[in-house]
Protein backbone atom coordinates (compact mmCIF):
# COMPACT_ATOMS: atom_id res chain seq x y z
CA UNK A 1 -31.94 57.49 -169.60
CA UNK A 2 -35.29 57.18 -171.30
CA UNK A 3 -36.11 59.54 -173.68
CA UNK A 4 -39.77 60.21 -171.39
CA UNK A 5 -37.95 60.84 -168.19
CA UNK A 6 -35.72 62.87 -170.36
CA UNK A 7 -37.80 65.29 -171.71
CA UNK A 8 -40.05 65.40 -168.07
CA UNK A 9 -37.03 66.04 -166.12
CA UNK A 10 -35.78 68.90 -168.79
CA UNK A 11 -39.19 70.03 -168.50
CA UNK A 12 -38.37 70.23 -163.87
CA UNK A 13 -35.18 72.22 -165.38
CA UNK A 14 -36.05 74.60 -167.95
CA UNK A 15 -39.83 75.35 -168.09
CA UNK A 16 -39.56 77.42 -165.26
CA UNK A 17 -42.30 75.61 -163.12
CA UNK A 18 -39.25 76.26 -160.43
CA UNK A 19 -38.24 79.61 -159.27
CA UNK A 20 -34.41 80.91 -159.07
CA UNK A 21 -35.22 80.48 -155.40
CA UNK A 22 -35.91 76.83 -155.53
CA UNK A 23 -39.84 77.33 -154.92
CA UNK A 24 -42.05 74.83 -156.89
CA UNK A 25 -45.26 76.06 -158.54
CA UNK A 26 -48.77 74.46 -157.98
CA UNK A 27 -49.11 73.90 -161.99
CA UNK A 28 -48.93 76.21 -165.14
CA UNK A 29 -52.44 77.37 -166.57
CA UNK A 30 -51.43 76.32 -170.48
CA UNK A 31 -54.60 78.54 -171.43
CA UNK A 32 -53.53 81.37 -169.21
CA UNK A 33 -49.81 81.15 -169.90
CA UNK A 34 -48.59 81.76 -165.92
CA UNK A 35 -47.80 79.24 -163.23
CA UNK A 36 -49.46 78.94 -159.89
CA UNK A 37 -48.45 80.18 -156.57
CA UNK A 38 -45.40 78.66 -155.06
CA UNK A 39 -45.97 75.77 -152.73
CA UNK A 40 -44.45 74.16 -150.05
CA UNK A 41 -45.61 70.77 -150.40
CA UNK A 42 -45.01 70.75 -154.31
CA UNK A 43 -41.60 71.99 -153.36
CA UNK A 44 -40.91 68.96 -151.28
CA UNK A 45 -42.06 66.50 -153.99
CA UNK A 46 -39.67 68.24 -156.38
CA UNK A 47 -37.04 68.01 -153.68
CA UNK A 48 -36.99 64.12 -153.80
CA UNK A 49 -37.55 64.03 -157.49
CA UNK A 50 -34.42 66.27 -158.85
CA UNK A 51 -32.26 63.98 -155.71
CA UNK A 52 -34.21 61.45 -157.10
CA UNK A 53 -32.86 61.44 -160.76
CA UNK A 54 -29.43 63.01 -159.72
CA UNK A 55 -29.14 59.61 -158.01
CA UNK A 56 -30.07 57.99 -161.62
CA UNK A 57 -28.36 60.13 -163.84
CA UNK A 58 -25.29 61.50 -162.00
CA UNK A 59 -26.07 64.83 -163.79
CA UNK A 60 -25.39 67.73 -161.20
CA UNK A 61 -28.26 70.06 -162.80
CA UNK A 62 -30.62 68.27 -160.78
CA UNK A 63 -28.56 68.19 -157.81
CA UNK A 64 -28.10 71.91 -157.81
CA UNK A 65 -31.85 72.46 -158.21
CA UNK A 66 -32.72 69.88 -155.92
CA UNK A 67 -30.57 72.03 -152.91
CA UNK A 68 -32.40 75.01 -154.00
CA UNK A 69 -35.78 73.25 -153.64
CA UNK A 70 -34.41 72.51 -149.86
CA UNK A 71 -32.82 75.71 -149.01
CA UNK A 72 -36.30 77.41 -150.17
CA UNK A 73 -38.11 75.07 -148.04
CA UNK A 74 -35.42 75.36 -144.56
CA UNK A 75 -36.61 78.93 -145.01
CA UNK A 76 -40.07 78.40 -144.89
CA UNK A 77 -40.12 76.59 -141.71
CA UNK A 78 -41.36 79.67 -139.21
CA UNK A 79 -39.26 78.78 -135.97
CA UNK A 80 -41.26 81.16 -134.26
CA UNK A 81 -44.69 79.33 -134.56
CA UNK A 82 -42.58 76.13 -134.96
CA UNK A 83 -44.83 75.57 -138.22
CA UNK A 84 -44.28 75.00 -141.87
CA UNK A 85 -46.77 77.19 -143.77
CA UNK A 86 -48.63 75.97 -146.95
CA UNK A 87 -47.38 79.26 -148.71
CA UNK A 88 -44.17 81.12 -147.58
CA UNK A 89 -45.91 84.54 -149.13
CA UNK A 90 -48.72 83.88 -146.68
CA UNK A 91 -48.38 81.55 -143.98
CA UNK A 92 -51.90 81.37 -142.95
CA UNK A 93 -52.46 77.65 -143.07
CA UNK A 94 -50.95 74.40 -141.97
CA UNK A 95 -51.37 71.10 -143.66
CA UNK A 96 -49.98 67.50 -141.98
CA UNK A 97 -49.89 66.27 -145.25
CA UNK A 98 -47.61 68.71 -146.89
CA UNK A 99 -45.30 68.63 -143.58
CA UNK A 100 -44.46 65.02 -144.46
CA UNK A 101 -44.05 65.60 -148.23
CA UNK A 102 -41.20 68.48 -146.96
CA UNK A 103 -39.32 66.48 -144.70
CA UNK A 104 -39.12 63.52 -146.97
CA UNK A 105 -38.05 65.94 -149.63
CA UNK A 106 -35.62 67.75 -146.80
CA UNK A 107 -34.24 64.02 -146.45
CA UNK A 108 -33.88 63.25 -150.06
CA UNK A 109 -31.38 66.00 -150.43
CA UNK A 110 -29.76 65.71 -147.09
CA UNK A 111 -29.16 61.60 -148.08
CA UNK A 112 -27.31 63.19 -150.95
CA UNK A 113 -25.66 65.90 -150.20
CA UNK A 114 -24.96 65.25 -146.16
CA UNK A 115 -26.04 69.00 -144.97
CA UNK A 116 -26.78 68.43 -141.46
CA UNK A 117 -28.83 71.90 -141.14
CA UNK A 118 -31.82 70.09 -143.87
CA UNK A 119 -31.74 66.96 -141.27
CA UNK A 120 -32.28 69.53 -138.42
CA UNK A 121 -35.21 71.66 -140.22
CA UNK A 122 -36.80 67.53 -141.23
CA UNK A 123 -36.47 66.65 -137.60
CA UNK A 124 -38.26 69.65 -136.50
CA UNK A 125 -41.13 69.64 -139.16
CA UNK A 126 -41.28 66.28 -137.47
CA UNK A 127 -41.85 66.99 -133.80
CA UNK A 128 -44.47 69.96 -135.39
CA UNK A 129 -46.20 67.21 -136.73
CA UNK A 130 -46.58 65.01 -133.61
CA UNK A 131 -46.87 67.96 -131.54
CA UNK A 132 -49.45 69.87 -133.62
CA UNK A 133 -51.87 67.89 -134.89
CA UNK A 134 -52.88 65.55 -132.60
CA UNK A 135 -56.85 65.41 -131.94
CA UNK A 136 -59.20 62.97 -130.28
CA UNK A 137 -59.94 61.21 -133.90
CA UNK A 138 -56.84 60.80 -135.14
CA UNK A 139 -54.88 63.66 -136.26
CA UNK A 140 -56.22 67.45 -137.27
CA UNK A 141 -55.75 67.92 -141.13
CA UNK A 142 -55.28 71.65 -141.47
CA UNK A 143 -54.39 74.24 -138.92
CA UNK A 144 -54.58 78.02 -138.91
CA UNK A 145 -51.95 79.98 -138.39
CA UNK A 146 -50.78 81.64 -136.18
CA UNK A 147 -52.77 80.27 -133.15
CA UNK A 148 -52.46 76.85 -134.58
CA UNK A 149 -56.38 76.85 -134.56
CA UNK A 150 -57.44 73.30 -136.31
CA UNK A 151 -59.69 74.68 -139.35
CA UNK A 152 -63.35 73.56 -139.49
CA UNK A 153 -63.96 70.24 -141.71
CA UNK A 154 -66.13 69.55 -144.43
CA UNK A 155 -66.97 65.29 -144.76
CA UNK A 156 -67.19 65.29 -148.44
CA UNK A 157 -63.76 67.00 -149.03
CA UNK A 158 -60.69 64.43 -148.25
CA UNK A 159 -58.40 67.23 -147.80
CA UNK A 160 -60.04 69.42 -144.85
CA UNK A 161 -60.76 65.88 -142.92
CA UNK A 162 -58.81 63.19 -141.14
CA UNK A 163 -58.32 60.27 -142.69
CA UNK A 164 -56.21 56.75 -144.29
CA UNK A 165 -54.46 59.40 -146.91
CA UNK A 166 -52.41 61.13 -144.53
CA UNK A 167 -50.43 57.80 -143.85
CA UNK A 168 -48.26 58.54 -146.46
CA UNK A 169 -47.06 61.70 -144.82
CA UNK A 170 -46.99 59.27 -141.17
CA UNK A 171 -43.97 57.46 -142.99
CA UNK A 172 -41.83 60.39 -142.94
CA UNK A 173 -41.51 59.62 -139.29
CA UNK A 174 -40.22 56.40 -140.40
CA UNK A 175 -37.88 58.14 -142.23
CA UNK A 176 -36.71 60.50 -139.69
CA UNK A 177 -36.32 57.34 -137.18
CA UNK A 178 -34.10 55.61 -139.54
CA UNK A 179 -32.03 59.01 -140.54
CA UNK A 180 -31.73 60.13 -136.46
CA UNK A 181 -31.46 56.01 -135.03
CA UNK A 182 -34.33 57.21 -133.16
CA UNK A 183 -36.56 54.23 -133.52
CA UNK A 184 -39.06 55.73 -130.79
CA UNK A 185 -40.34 58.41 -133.66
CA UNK A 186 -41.59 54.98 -135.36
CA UNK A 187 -44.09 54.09 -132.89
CA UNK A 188 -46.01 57.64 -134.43
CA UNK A 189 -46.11 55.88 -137.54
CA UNK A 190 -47.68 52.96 -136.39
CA UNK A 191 -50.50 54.92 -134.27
CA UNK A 192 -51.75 56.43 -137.67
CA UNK A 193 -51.44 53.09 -139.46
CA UNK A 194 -53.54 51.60 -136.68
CA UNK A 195 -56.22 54.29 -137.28
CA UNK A 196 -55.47 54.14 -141.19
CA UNK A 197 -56.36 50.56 -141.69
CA UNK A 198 -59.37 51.13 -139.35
CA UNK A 199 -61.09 54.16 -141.31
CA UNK A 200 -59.66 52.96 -145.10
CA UNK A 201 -62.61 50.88 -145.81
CA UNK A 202 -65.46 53.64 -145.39
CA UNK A 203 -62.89 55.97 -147.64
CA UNK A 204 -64.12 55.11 -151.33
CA UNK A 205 -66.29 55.81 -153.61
CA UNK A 206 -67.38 58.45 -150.65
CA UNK A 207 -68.93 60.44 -152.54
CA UNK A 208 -72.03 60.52 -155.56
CA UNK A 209 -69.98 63.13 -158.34
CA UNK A 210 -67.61 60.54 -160.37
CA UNK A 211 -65.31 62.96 -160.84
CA UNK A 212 -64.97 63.67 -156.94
CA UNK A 213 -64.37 59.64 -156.80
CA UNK A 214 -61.25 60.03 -159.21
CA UNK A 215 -59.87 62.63 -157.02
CA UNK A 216 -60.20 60.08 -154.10
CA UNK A 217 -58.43 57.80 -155.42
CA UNK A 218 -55.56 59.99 -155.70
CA UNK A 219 -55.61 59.81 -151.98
CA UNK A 220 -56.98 56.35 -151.51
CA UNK A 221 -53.37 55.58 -153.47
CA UNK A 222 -51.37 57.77 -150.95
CA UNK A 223 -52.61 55.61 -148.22
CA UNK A 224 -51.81 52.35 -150.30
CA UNK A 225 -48.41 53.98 -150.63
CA UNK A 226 -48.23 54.56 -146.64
CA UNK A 227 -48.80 50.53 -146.22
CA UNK A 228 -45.69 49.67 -148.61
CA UNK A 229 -43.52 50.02 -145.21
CA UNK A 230 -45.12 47.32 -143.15
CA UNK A 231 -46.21 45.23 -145.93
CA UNK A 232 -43.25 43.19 -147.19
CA UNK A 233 -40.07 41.52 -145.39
CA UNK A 234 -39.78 39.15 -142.35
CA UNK A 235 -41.46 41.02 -140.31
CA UNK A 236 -44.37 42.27 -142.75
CA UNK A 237 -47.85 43.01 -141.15
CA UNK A 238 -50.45 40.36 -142.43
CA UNK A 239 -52.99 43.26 -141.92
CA UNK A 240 -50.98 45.61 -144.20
CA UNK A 241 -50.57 43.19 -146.94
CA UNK A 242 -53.75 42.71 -147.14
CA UNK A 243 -55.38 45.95 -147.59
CA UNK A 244 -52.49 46.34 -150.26
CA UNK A 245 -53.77 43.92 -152.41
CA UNK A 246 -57.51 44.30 -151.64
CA UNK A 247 -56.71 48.21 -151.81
CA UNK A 248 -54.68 47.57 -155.69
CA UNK A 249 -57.54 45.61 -156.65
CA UNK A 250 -60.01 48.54 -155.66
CA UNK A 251 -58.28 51.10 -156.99
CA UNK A 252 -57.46 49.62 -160.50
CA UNK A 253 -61.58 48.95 -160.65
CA UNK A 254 -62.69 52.35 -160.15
CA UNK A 255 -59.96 53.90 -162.04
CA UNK A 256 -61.07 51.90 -165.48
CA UNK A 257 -64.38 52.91 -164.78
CA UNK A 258 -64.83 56.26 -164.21
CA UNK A 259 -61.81 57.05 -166.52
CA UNK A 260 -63.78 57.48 -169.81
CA UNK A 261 -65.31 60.04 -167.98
CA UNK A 262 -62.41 61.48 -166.43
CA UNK A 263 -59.32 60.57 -165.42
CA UNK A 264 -56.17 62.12 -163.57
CA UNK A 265 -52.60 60.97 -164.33
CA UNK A 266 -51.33 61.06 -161.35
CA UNK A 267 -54.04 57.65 -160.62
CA UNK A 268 -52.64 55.88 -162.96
CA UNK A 269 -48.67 56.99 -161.90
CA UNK A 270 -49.38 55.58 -158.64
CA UNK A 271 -51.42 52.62 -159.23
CA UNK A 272 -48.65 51.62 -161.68
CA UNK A 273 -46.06 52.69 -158.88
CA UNK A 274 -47.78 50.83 -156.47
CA UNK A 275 -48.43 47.57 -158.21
CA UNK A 276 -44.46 47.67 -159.24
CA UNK A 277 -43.07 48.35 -155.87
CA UNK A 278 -45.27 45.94 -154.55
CA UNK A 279 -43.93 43.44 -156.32
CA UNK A 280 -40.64 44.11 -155.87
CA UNK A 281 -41.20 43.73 -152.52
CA UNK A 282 -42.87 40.86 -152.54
CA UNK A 283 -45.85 41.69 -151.14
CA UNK A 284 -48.32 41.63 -154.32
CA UNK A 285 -47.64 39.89 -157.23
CA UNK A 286 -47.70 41.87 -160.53
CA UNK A 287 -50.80 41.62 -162.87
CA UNK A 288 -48.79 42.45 -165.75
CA UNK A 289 -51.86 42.57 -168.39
CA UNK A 290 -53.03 45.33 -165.81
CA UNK A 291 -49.25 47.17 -165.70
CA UNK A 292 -49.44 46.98 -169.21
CA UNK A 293 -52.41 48.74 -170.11
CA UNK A 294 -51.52 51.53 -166.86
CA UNK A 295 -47.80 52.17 -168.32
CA UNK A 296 -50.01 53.11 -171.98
CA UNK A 297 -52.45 55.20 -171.06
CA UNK A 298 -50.15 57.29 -168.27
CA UNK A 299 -47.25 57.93 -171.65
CA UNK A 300 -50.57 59.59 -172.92
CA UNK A 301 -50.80 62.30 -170.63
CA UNK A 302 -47.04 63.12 -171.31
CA UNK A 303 -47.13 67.01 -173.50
CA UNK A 304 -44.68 67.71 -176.31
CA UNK A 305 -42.54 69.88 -173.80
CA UNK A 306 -41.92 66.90 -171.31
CA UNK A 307 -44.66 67.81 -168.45
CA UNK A 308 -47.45 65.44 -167.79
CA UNK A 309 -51.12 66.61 -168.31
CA UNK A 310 -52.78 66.79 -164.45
CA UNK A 311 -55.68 65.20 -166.61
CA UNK A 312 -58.69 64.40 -169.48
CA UNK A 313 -62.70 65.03 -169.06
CA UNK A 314 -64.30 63.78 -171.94
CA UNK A 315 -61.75 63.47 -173.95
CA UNK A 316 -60.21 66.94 -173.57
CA UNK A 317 -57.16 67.94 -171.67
CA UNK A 318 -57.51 70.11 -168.77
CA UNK A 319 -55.23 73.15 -169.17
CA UNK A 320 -52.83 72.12 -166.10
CA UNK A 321 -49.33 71.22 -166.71
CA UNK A 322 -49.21 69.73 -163.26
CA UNK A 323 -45.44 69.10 -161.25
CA UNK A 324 -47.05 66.34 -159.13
CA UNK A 325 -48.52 64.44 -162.11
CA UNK A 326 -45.09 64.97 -163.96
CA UNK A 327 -42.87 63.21 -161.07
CA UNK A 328 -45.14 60.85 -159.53
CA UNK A 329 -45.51 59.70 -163.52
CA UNK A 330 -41.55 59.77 -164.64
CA UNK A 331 -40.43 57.66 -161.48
CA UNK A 332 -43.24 55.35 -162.82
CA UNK A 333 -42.36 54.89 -165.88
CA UNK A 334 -38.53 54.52 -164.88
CA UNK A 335 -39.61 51.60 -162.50
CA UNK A 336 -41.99 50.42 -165.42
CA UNK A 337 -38.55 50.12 -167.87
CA UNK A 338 -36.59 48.43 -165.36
CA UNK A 339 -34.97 51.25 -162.85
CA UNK A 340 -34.16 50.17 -159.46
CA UNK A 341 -36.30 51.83 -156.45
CA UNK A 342 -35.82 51.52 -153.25
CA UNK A 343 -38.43 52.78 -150.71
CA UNK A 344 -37.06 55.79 -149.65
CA UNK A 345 -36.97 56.47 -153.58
CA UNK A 346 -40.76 56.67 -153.52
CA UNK A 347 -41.93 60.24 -154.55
């Protein structure tokens, strides 16, 4: 294995970012010396990343933690409310988002390891998605808990509104049609990539603080990443490959721009993913030059003790050794070397 995704997944194992309990910290404060709350959605991304490189490595550390990550998030799910709380210490919020994270990272482990009870908890998460968050423009981004309330919005913050972002989480349904032969839980996938492709175009810059536009694109890419499904093979959606490419081209542009400013690595991990998988796929050819300069300036944000940096302003690191950046940015530069992926690979 590469000596990066070496030294980022010892970094998963030993830097304690992970509880004993299989709960995933937000990020460790490197100025403040202590890690984040535990959180459910970072605990499903580390979920498919440790099944992720026990499939590429055959080393049964990562397997082990990677059950952990999904026995710590089967007890999270609240079968009372039939909810999956942001935070198991406090469940008093809901996010779709992070519910689609989980149960891809539930499925990860389940594809390896065959537990039927981490299929069960996915399938429910699922139906507490389509159940749950259903509202007359689309689909309500956070709800409170426990009435299920949906939580008031604010337009310039992507993560308390509706919008082409929470496509990624709308392929977990995919996922769970494909893992249950239930190919009627598709058809919720395509209702949000109907509304997706409809609202993507008003998405970016949205709004006037550069540094706000950076974090959009972080989510701008998790709806590029929610087309990847519909966008290649015989039966590929013209519509779908198209705001791929238009949506690459979009994101590379204000990426280069604002990132002399400031810049996340977890942009440039996905644009790179996203050009690469796209390719393999055949739905956007690779600009190489492009991949080339992407794969260089994400092995920057790498840290001596494996973790990636969550990102630079003005030169400076920000003191956030962040789990997100750290996978999203390993499985890209193991695709960037050569590593097969297929899409249910995707972190």
């Amino acid at each position: 294995m590469l000596p990066e995704i070496s030294r980022a997944g010892a970094w998963l194992l030993t830097s304690g970012i992970q509880n004993p309990d299989g709960g995933v910290a937000r990020y460790y404060r490197t100025d403040l010396g202590r890690h984040a709350p535990v959180s459910t959605e970072i605990t499903g991304y580390a979920a498919s990343t440790l099944a992720y490189l026990h499939r590429l490595t055959g080393d049964d550390r990562y397997l082990d933690r990677a059950r952990a990550a999904a026995a710590f998030l089967a007890a999270a799910w609240n079968p009372a409310l039939r909810a999956m709380p942001f935070e198991r210490s406090e469940p008093a919020f809901a996010y779709f988002f992070d519910c689609g994270i989980i149960v891809r990272g539930l499925l990860a482990v389940w594809r390896a390891t065959g537990d039927p009870a981490l299929l069960q908890t996915a399938a429910a998460i699922g139906r507490h998605m389509a159940e749950d968050y259903a509202s007359h423009d689309g689909l309500h981004p956070i709800l409170a808990l426990p009435a299920k309330r949906p939580v008031d919005r604010d337009p310039l913050r992507w993560s308390t509104s509706p919008g082409c972002y929470q496509l990624k989480s709308a392929v977990a349904w995919l996922d769970l049609a494909c893992a249950t032969s239930d190919p009627a839980i598709a058809r919720l996938y395509q209702r949000v990539l109907d509304a997706s492709l409809a609202s993507a175009t008003s998405f970016l810059p949205g709004h006037t603080d550069r540094r706000r536009v950076m974090d959009r694109l972080h989510a701008f890419a998790y709806f590029l990443e929610g087309l990847l499904p519909c966008a290649a093979g015989a039966q590929a959606d013209p519509r779908c490959r198209a705001a791929l490419a238009d949506g690459i081209g979009q994101l590379a542009a204000l990426l280069h721009d604002i990132a002399p400013v400031f810049a996340r690595s977890d942009v440039y991990a996905q644009l790179l993913r996203l050009r690469l998988f796209a390719d393999r796929l055949g739905a956007v050819t690779l600009d190489r030059r492009a991949a080339e300069c992407e794969a260089a300036r994400l092995a920057e944000f790498q840290a001596e003790d494996g973790g990636f940096h969550f990102g630079r302003e003005s030169g400076a690191w920000l003191p956030y050794r962040n789990p997100v950046s750290t996978v999203f940015a390993l499985q890209a530069i193991a695709m960037w070397h050569g590593t097969p992926a297929i899409l249910t690979d995707l972190i």
